[in-house]
Protein backbone atom coordinates (compact mmCIF):
# COMPACT_ATOMS: atom_id res chain seq x y z
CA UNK A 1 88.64 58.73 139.41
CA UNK A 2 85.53 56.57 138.92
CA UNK A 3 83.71 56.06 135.84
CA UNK A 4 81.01 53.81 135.36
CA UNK A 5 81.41 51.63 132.35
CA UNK A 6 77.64 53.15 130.56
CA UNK A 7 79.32 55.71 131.02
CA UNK A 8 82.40 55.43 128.46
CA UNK A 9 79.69 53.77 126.56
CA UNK A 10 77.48 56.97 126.17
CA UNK A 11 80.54 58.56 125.41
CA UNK A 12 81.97 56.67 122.77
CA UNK A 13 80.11 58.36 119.33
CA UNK A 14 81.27 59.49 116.88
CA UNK A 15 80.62 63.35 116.78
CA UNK A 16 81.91 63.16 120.33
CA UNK A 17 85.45 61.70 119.34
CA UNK A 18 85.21 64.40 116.28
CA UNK A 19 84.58 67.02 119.02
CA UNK A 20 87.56 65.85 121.12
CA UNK A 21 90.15 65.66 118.31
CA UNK A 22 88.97 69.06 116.44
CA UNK A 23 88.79 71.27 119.49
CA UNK A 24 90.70 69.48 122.05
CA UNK A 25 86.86 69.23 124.11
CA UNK A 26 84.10 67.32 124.17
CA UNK A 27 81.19 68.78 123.16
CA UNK A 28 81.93 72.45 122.56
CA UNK A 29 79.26 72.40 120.05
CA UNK A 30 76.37 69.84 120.75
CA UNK A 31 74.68 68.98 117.36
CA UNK A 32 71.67 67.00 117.86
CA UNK A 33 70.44 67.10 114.61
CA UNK A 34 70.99 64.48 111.95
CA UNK A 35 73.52 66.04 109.59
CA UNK A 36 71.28 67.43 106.72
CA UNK A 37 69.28 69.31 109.47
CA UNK A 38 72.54 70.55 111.35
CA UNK A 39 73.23 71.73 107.94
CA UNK A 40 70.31 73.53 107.38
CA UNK A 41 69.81 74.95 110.65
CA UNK A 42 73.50 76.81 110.32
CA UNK A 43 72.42 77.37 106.32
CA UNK A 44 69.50 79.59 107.69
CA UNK A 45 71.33 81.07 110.73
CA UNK A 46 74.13 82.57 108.06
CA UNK A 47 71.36 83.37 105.46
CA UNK A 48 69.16 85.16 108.00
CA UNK A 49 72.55 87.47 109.85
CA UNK A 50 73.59 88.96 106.13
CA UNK A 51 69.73 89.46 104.99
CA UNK A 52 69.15 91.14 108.49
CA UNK A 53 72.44 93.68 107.45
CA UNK A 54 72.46 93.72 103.71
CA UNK A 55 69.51 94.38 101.28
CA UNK A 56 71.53 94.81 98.19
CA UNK A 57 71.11 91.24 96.31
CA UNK A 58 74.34 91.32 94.49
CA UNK A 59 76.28 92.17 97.96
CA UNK A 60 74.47 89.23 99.66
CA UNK A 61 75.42 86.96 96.27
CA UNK A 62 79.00 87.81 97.01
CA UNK A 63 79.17 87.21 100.89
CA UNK A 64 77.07 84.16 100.17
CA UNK A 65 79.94 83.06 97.78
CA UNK A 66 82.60 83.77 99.65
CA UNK A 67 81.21 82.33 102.76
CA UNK A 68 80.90 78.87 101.23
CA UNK A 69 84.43 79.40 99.51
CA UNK A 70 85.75 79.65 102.94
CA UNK A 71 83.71 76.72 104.62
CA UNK A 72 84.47 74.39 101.36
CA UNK A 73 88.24 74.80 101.59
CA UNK A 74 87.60 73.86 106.01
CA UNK A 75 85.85 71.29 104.66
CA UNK A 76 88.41 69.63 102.49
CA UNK A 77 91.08 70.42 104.93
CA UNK A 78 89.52 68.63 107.70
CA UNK A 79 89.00 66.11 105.66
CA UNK A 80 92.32 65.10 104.73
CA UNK A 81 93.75 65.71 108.71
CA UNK A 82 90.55 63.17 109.85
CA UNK A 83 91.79 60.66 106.85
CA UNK A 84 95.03 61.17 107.93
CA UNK A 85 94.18 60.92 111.57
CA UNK A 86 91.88 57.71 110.72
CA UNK A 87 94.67 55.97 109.12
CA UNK A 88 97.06 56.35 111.68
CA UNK A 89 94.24 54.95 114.39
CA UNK A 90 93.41 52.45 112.19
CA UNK A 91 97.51 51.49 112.19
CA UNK A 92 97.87 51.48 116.16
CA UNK A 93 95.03 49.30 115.56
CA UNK A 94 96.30 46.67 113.55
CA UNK A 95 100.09 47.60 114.00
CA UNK A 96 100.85 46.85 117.76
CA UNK A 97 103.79 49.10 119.10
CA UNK A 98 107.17 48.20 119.54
């Protein structure tokens, strides 16, 4: 198969080699967004689903709560595997193999 070299260029970002190592794809999710709006734009997406189905406040506190409990502990997980993944790139890097 042929590639043309901009190719691998316009390939090689980032959220793209995030994409491919999370999910095994790239690009199952495009963000375009810088980070703070991708944040914000999912941030309102949640907010708006559970205000749609819930109008008690307290409820909506607790889902609210619970949701972010849930994304904070995918957070830190992910953050140690893409430490722990960076490291061991960063070894094949300045390790060569045997």
């Amino acid at each position: 198969m042929f590639y043309n070299i901009s190719d691998i260029y316009e390939r090689a970002n980032l959220r793209k080699i995030c994409e491919l190592l999370l999910n095994g794809v790239e690009d199952s999710h495009e963000l375009n967004g810088t980070c703070e709006e991708e944040i914000e734009k999912a941030d309102k997406e949640i907010n708006d689903i559970i205000c749609k189905y819930f109008k008690d406040e307290e409820l909506i506190t607790d889902i609210t709560n619970s949701i972010f409990r849930f994304a904070d502990v995918y957070e830190k997980m992910y953050m140690e595997i893409g430490l722990k993944c960076g490291l061991l790139l960063a070894k094949d890097l300045i390790i060569p193999n045997d």
